[in-house]
PDB file of N, CA and C in Angstrom:
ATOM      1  N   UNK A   1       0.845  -1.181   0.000  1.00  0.00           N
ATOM      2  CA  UNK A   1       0.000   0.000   0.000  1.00  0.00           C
ATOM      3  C   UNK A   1       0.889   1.242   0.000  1.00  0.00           C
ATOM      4  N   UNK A   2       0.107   2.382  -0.770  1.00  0.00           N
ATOM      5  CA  UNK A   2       1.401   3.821  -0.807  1.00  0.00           C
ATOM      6  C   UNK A   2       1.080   4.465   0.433  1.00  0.00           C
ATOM      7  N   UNK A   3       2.041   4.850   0.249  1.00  0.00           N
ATOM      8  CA  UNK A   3       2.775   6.116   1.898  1.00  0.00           C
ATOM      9  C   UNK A   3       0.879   7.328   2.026  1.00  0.00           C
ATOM     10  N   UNK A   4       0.222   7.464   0.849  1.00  0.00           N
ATOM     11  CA  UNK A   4      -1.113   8.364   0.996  1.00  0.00           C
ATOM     12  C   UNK A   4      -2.305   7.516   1.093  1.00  0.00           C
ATOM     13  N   UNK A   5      -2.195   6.130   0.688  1.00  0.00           N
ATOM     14  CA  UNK A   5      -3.273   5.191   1.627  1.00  0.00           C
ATOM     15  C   UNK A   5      -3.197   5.332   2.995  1.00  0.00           C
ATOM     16  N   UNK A   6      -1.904   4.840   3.213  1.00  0.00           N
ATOM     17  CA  UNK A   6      -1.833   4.712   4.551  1.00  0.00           C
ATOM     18  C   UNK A   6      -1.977   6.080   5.577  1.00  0.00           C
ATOM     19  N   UNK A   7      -1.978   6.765   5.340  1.00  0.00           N
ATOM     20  CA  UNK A   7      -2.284   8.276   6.358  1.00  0.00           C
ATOM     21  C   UNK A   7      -3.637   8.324   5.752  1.00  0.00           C
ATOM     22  N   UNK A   8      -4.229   8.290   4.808  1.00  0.00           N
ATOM     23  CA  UNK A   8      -5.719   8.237   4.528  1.00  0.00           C
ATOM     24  C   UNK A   8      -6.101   7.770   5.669  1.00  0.00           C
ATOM     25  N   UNK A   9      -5.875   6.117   5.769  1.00  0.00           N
ATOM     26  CA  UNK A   9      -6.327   5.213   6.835  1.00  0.00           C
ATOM     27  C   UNK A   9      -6.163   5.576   8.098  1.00  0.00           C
ATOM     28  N   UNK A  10      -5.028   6.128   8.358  1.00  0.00           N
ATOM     29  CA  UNK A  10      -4.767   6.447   9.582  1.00  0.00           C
ATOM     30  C   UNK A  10      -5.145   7.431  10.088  1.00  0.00           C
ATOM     31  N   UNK A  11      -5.911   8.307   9.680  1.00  0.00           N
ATOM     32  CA  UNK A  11      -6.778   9.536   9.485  1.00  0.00           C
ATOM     33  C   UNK A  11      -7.659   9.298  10.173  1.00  0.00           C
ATOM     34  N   UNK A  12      -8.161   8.696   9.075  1.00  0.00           N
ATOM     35  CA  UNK A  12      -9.673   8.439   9.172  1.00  0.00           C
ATOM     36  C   UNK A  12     -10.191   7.453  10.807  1.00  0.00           C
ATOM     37  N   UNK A  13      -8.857   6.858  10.888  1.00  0.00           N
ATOM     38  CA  UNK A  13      -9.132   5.798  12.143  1.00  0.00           C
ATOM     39  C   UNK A  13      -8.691   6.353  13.589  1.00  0.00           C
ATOM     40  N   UNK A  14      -8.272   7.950  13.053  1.00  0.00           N
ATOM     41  CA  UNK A  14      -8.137   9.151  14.160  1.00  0.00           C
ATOM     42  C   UNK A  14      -9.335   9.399  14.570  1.00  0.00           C
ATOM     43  N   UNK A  15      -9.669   9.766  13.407  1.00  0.00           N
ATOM     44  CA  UNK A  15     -11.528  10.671  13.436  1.00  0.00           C
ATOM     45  C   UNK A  15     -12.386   9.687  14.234  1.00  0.00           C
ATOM     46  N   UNK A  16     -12.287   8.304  13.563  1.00  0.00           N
ATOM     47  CA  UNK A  16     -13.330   7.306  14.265  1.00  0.00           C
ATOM     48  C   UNK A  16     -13.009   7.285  15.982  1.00  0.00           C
ATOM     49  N   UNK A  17     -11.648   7.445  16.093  1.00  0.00           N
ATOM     50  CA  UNK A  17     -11.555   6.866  18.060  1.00  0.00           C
ATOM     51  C   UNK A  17     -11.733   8.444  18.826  1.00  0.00           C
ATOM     52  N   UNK A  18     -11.673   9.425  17.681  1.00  0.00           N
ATOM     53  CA  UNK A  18     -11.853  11.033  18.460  1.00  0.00           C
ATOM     54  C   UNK A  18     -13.760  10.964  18.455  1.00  0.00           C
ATOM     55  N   UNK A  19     -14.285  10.265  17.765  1.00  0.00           N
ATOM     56  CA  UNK A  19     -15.613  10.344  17.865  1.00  0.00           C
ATOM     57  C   UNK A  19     -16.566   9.330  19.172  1.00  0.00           C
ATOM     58  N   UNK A  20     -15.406   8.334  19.314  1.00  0.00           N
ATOM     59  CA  UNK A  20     -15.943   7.028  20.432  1.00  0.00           C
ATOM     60  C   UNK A  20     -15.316   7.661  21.767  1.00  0.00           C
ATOM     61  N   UNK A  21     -14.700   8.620  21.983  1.00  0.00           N
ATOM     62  CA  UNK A  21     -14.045   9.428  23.235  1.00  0.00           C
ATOM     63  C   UNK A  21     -15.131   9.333  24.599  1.00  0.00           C
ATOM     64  N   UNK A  22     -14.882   9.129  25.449  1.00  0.00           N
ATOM     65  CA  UNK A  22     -16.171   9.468  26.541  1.00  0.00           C
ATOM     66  C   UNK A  22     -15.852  10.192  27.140  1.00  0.00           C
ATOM     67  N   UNK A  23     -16.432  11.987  27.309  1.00  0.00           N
ATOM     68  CA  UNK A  23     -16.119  13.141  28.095  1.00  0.00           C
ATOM     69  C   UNK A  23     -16.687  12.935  29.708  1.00  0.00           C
ATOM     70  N   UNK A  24     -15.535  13.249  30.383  1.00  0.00           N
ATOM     71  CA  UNK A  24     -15.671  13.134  31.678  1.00  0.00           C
ATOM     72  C   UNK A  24     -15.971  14.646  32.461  1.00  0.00           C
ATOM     73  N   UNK A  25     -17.177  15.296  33.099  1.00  0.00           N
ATOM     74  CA  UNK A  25     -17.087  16.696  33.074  1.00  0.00           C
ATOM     75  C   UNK A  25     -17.341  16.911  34.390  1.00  0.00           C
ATOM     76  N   UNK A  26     -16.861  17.669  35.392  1.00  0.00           N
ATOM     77  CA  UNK A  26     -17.604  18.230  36.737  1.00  0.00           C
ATOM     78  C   UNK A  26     -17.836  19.408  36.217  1.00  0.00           C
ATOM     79  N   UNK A  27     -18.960  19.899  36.961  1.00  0.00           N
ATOM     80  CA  UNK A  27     -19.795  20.880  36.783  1.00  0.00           C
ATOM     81  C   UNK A  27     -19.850  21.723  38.660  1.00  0.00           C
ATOM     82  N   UNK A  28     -19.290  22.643  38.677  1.00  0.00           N
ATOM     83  CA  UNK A  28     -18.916  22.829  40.231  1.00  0.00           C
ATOM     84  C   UNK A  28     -19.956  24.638  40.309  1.00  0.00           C
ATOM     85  N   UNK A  29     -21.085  24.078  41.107  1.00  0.00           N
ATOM     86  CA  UNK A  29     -22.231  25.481  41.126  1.00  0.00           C
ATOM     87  C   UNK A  29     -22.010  25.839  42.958  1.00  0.00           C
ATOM     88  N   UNK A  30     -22.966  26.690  42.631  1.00  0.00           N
ATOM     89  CA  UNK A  30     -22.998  27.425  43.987  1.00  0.00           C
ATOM     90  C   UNK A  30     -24.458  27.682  44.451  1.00  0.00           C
ATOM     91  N   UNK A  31     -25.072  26.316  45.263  1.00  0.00           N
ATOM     92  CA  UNK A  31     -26.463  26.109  45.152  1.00  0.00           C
ATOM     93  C   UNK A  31     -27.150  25.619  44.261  1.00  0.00           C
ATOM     94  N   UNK A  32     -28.731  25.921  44.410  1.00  0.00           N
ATOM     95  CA  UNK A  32     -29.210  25.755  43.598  1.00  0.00           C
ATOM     96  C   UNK A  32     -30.143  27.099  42.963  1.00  0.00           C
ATOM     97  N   UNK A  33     -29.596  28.002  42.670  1.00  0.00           N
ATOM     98  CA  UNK A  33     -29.771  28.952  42.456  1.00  0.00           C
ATOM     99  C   UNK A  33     -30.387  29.020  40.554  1.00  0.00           C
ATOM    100  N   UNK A  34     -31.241  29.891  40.407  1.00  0.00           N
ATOM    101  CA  UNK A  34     -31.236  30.458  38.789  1.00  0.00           C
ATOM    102  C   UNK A  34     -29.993  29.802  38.026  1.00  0.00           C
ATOM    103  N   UNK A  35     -28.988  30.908  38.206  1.00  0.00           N
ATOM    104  CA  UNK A  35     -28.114  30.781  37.448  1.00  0.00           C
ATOM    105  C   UNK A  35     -27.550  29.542  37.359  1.00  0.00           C
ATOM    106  N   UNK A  36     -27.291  28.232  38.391  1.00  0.00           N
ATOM    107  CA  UNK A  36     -26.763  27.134  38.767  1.00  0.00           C
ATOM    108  C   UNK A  36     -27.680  25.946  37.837  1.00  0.00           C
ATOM    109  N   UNK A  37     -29.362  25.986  37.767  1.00  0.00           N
ATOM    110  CA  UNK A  37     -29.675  25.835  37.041  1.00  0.00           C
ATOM    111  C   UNK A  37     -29.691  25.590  35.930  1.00  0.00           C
ATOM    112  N   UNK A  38     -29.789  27.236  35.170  1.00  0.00           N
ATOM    113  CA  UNK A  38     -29.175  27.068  33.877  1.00  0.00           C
ATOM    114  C   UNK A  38     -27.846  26.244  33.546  1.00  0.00           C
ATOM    115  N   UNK A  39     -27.064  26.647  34.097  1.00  0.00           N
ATOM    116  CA  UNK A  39     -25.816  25.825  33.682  1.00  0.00           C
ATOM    117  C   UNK A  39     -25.882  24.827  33.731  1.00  0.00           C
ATOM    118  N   UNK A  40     -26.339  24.000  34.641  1.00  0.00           N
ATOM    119  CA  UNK A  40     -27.057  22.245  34.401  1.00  0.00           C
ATOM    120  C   UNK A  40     -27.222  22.142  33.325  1.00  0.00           C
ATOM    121  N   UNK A  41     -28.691  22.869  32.974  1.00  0.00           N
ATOM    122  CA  UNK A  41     -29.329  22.468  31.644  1.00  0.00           C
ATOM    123  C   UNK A  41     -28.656  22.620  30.983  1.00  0.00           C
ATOM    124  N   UNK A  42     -27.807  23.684  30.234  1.00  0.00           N
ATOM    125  CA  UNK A  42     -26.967  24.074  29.667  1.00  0.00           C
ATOM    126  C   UNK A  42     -26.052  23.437  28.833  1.00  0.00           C
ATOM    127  N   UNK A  43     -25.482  22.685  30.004  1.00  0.00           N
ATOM    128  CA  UNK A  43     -24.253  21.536  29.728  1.00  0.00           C
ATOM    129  C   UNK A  43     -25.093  20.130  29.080  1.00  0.00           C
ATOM    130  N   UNK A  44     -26.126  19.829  29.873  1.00  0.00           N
ATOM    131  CA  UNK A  44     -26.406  18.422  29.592  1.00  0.00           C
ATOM    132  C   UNK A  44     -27.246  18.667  28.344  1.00  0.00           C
ATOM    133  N   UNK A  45     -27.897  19.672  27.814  1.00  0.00           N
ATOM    134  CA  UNK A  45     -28.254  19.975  26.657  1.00  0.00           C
ATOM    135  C   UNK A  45     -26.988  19.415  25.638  1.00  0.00           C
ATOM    136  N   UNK A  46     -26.359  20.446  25.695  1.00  0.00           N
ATOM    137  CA  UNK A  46     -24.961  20.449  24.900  1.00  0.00           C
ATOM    138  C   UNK A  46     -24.435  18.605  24.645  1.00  0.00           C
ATOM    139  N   UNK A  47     -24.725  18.010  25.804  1.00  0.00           N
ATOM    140  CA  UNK A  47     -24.022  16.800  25.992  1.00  0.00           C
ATOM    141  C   UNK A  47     -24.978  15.457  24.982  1.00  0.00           C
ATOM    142  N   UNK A  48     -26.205  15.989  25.575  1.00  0.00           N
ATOM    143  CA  UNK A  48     -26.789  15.002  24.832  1.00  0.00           C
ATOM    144  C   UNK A  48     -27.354  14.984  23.095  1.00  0.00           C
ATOM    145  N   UNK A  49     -27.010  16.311  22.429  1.00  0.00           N
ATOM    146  CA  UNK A  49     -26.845  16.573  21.669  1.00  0.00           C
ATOM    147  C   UNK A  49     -25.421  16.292  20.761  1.00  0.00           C
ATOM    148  N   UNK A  50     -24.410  16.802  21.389  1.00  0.00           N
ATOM    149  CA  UNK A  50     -23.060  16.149  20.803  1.00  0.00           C
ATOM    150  C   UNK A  50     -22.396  14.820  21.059  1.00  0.00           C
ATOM    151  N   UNK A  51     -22.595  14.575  22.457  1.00  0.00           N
ATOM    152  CA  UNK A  51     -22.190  13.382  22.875  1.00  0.00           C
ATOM    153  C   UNK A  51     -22.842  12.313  23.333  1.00  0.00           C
ATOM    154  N   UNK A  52     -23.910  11.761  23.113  1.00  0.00           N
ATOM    155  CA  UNK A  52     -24.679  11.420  23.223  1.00  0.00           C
ATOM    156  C   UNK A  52     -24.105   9.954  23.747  1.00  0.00           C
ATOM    157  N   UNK A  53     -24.550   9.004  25.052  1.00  0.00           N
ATOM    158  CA  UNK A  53     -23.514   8.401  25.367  1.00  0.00           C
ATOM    159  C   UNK A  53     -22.341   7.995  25.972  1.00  0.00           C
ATOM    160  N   UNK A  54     -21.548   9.315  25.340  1.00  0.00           N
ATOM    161  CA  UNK A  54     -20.494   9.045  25.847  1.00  0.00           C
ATOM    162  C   UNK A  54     -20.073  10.455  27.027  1.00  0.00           C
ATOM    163  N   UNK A  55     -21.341  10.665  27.595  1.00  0.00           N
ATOM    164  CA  UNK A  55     -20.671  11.623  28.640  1.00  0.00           C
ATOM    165  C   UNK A  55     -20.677  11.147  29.940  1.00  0.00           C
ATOM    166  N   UNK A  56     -20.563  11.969  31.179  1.00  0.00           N
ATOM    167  CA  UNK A  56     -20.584  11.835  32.535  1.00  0.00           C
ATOM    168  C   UNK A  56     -20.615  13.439  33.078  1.00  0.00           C
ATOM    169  N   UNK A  57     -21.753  13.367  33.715  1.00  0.00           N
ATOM    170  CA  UNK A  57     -21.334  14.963  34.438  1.00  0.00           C
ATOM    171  C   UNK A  57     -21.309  14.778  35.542  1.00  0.00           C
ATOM    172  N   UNK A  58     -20.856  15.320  36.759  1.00  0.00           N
ATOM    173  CA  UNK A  58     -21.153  15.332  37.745  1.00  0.00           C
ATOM    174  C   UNK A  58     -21.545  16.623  38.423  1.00  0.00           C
ATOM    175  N   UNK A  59     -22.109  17.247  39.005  1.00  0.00           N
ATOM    176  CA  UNK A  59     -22.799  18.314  39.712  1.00  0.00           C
ATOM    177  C   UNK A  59     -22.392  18.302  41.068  1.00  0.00           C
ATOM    178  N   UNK A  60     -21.471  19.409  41.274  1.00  0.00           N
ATOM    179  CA  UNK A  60     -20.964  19.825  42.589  1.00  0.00           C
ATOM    180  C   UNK A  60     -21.465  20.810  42.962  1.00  0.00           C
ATOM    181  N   UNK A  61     -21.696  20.818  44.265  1.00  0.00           N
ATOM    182  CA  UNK A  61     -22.499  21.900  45.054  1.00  0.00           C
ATOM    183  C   UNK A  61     -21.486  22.650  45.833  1.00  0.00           C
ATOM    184  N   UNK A  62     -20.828  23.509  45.775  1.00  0.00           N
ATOM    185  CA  UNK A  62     -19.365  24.239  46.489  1.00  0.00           C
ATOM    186  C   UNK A  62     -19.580  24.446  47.585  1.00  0.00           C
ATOM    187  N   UNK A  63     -21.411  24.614  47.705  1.00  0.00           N
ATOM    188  CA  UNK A  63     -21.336  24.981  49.719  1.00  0.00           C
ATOM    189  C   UNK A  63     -21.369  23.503  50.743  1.00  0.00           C
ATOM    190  N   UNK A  64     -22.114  22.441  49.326  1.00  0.00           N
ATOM    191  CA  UNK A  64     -21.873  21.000  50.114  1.00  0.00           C
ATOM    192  C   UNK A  64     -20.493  20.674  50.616  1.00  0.00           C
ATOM    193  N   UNK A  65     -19.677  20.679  49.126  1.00  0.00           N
ATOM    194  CA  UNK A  65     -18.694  20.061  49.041  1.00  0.00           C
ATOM    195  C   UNK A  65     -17.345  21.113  49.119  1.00  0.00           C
ATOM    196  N   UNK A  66     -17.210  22.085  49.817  1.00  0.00           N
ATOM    197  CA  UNK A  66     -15.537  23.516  49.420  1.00  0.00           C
ATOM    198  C   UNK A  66     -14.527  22.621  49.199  1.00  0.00           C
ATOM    199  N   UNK A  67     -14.652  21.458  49.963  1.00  0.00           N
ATOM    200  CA  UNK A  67     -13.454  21.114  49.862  1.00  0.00           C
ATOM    201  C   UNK A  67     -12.782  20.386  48.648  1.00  0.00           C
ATOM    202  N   UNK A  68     -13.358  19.915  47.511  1.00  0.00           N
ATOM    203  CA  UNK A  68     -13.530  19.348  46.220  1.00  0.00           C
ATOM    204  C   UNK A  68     -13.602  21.086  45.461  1.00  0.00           C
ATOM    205  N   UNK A  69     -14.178  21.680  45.736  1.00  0.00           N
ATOM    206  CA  UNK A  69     -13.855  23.172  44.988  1.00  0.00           C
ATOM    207  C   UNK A  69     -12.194  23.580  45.211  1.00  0.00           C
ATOM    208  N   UNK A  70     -11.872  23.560  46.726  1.00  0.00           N
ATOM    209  CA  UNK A  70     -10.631  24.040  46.818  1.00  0.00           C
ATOM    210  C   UNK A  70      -9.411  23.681  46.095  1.00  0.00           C
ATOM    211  N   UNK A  71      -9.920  22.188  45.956  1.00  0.00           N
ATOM    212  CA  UNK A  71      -8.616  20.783  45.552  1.00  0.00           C
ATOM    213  C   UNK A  71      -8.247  21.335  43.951  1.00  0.00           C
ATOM    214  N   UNK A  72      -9.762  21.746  43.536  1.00  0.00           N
ATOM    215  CA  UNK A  72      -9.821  21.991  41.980  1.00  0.00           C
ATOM    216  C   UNK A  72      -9.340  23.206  41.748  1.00  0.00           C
ATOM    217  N   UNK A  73      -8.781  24.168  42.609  1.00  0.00           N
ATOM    218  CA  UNK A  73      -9.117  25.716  42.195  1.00  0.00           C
ATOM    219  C   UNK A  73      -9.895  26.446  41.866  1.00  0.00           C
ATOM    220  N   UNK A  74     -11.282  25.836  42.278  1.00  0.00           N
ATOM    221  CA  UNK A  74     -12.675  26.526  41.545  1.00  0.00           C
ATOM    222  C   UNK A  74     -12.521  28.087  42.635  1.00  0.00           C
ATOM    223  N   UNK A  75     -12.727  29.330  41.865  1.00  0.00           N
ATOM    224  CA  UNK A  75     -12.607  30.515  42.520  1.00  0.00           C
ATOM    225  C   UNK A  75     -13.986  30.713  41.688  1.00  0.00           C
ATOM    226  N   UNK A  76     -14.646  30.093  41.148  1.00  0.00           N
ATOM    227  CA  UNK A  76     -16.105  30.920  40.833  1.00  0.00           C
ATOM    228  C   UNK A  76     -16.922  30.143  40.336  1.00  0.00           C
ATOM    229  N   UNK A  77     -18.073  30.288  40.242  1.00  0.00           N
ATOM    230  CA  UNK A  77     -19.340  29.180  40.481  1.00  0.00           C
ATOM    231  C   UNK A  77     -20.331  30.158  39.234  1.00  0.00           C
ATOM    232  N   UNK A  78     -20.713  29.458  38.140  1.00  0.00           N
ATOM    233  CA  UNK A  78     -20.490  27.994  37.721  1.00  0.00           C
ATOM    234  C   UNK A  78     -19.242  28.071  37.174  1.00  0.00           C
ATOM    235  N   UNK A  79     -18.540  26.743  37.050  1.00  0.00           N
ATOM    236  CA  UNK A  79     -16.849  26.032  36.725  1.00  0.00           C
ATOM    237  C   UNK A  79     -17.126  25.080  36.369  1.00  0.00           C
ATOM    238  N   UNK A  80     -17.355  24.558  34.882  1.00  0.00           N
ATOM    239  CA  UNK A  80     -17.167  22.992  34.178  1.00  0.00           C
ATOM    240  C   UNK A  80     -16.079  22.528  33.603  1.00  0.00           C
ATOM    241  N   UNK A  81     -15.313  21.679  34.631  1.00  0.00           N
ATOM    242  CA  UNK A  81     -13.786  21.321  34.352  1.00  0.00           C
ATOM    243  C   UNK A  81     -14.010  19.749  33.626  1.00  0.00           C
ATOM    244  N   UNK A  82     -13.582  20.259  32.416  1.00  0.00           N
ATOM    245  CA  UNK A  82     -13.060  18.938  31.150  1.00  0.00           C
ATOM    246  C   UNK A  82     -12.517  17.935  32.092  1.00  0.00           C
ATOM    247  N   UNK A  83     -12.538  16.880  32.347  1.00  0.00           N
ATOM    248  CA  UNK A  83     -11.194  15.968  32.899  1.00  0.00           C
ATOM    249  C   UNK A  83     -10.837  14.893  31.978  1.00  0.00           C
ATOM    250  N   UNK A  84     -11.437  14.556  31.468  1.00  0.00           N
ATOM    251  CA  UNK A  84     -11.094  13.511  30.199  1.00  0.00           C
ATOM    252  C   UNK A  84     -12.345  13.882  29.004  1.00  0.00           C
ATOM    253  N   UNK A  85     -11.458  13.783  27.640  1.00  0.00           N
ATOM    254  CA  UNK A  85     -10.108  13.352  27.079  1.00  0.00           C
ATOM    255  C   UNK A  85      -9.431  14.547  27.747  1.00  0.00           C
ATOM    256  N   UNK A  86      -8.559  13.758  27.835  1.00  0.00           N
ATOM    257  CA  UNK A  86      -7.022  15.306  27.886  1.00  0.00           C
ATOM    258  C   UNK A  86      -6.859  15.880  26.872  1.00  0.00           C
ATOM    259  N   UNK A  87      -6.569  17.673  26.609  1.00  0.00           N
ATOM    260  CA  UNK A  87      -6.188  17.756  28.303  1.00  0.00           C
ATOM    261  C   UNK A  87      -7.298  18.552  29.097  1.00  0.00           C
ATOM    262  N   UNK A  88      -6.680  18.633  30.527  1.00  0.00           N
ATOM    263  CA  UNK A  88      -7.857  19.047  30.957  1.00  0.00           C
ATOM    264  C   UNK A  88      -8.283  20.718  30.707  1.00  0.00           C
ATOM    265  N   UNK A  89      -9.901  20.665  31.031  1.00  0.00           N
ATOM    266  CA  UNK A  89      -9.934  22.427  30.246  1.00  0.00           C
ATOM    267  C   UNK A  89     -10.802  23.118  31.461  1.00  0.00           C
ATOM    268  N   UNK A  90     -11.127  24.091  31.694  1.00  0.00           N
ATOM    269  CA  UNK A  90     -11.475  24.645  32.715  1.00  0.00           C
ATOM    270  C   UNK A  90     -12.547  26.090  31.408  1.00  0.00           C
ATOM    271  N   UNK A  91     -13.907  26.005  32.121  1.00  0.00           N
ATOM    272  CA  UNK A  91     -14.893  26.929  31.691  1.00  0.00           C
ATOM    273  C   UNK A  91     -15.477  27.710  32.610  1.00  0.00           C
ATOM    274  N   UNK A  92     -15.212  28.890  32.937  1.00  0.00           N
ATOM    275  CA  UNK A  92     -16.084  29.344  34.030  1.00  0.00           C
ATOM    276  C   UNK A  92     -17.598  31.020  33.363  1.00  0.00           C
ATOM    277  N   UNK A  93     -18.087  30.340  34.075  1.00  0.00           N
ATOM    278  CA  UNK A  93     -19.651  31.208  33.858  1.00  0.00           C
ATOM    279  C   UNK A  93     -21.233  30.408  33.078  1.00  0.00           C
ATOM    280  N   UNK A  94     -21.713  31.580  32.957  1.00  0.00           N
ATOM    281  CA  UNK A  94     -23.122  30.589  32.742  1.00  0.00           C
ATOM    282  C   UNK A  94     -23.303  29.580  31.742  1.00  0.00           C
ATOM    283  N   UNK A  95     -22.122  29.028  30.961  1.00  0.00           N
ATOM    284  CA  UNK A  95     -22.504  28.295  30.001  1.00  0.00           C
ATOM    285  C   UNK A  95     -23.559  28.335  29.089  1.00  0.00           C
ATOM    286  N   UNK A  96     -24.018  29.294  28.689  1.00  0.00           N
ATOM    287  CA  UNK A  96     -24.950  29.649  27.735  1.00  0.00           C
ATOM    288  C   UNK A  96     -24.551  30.031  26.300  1.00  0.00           C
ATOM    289  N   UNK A  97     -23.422  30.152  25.962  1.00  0.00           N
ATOM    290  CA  UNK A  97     -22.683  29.964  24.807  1.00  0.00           C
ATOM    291  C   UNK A  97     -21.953  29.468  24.079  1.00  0.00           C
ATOM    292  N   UNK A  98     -23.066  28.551  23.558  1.00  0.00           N
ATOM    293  CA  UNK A  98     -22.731  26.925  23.328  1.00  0.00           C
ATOM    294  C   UNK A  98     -21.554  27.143  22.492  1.00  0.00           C
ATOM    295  N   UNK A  99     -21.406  28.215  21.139  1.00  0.00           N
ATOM    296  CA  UNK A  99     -20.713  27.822  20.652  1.00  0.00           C
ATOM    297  C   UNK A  99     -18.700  27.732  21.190  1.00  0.00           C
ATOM    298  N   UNK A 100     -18.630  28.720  22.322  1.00  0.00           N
ATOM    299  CA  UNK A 100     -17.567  29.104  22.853  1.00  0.00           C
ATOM    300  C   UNK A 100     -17.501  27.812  23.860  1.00  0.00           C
ATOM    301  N   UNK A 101     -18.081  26.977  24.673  1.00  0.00           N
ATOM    302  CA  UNK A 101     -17.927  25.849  24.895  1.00  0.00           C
ATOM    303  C   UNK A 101     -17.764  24.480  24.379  1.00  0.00           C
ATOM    304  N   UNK A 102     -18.486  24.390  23.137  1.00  0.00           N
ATOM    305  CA  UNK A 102     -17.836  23.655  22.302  1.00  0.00           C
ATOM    306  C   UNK A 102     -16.345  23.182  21.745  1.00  0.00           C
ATOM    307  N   UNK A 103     -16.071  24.831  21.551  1.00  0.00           N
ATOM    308  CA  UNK A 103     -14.768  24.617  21.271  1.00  0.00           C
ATOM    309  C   UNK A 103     -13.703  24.460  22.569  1.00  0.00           C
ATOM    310  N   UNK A 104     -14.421  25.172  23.441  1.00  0.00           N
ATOM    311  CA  UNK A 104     -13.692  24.885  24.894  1.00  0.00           C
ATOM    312  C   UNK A 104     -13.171  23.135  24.974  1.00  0.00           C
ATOM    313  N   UNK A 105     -14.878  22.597  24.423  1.00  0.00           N
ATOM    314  CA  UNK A 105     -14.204  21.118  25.490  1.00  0.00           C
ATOM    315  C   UNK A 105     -13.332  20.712  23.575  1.00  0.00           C
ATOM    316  N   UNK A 106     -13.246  21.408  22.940  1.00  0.00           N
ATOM    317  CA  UNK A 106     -12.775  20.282  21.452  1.00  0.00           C
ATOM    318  C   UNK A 106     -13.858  19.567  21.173  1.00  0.00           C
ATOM    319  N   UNK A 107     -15.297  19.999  21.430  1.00  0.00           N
ATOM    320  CA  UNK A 107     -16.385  19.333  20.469  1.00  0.00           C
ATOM    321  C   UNK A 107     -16.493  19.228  19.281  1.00  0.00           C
ATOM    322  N   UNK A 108     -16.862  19.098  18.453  1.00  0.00           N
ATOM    323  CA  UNK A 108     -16.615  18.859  16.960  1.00  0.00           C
ATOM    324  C   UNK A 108     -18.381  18.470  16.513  1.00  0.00           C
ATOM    325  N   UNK A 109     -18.808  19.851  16.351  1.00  0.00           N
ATOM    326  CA  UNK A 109     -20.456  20.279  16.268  1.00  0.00           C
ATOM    327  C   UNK A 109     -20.802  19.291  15.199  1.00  0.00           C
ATOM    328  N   UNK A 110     -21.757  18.641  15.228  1.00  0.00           N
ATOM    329  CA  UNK A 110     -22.364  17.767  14.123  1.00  0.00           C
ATOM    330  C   UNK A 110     -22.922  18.700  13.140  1.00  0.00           C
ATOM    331  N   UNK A 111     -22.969  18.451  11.433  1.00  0.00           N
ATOM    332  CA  UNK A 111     -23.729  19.196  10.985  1.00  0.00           C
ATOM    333  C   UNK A 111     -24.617  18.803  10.198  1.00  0.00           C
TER     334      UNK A 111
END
């Protein structure tokens, strides 16, 4: 096989294991407030739309838990920290702009 099959293939078998990825996300709020809310929805919108599957969120409460905020460096609420795939990415605020989170976590928008 030539040297441009083979990176074809190997391409393409990039794209396929960047598409089977399972995003690992904490989501670190402050209550359950309006704004804390939204950002829930926000994210898991986003998730089950792009990633359908292959996500995990978890929902931290900073006044339950400071001490899981502290470990992380969360200084502000809402904070949705990427943890897998690497590397890790850090988003802070209302998550309402899907498209600037997208690219945050390296989503790759269906079209």
């Amino acid at each position: 096989m030539d040297k441009s099959k083979n990176r074809a293939a190997d391409f393409e078998k990039a794209l396929k294991a960047r598409d089977q990825q399972k995003y690992v996300l904490r989501l670190y709020v402050a209550g359950m407030t309006p704004r804390s809310m939204q950002a829930i929805s926000s994210i898991k919108s986003i998730c089950e739309e792009h990633l359908l599957g292959r996500y995990e969120i978890e929902v931290i409460d900073i006044y339950q838990q400071p001490g899981l905020a502290k470990e992380q460096q969360v200084l502000a609420a809402p904070t949705l920290i990427k943890t897998l795939p690497l590397p890790l990415r850090k988003f802070i605020g209302t998550l309402s702009d899907r498209e600037r989170i997208l690219t945050s976590l390296d989503i790759v928008p269906k079209v």
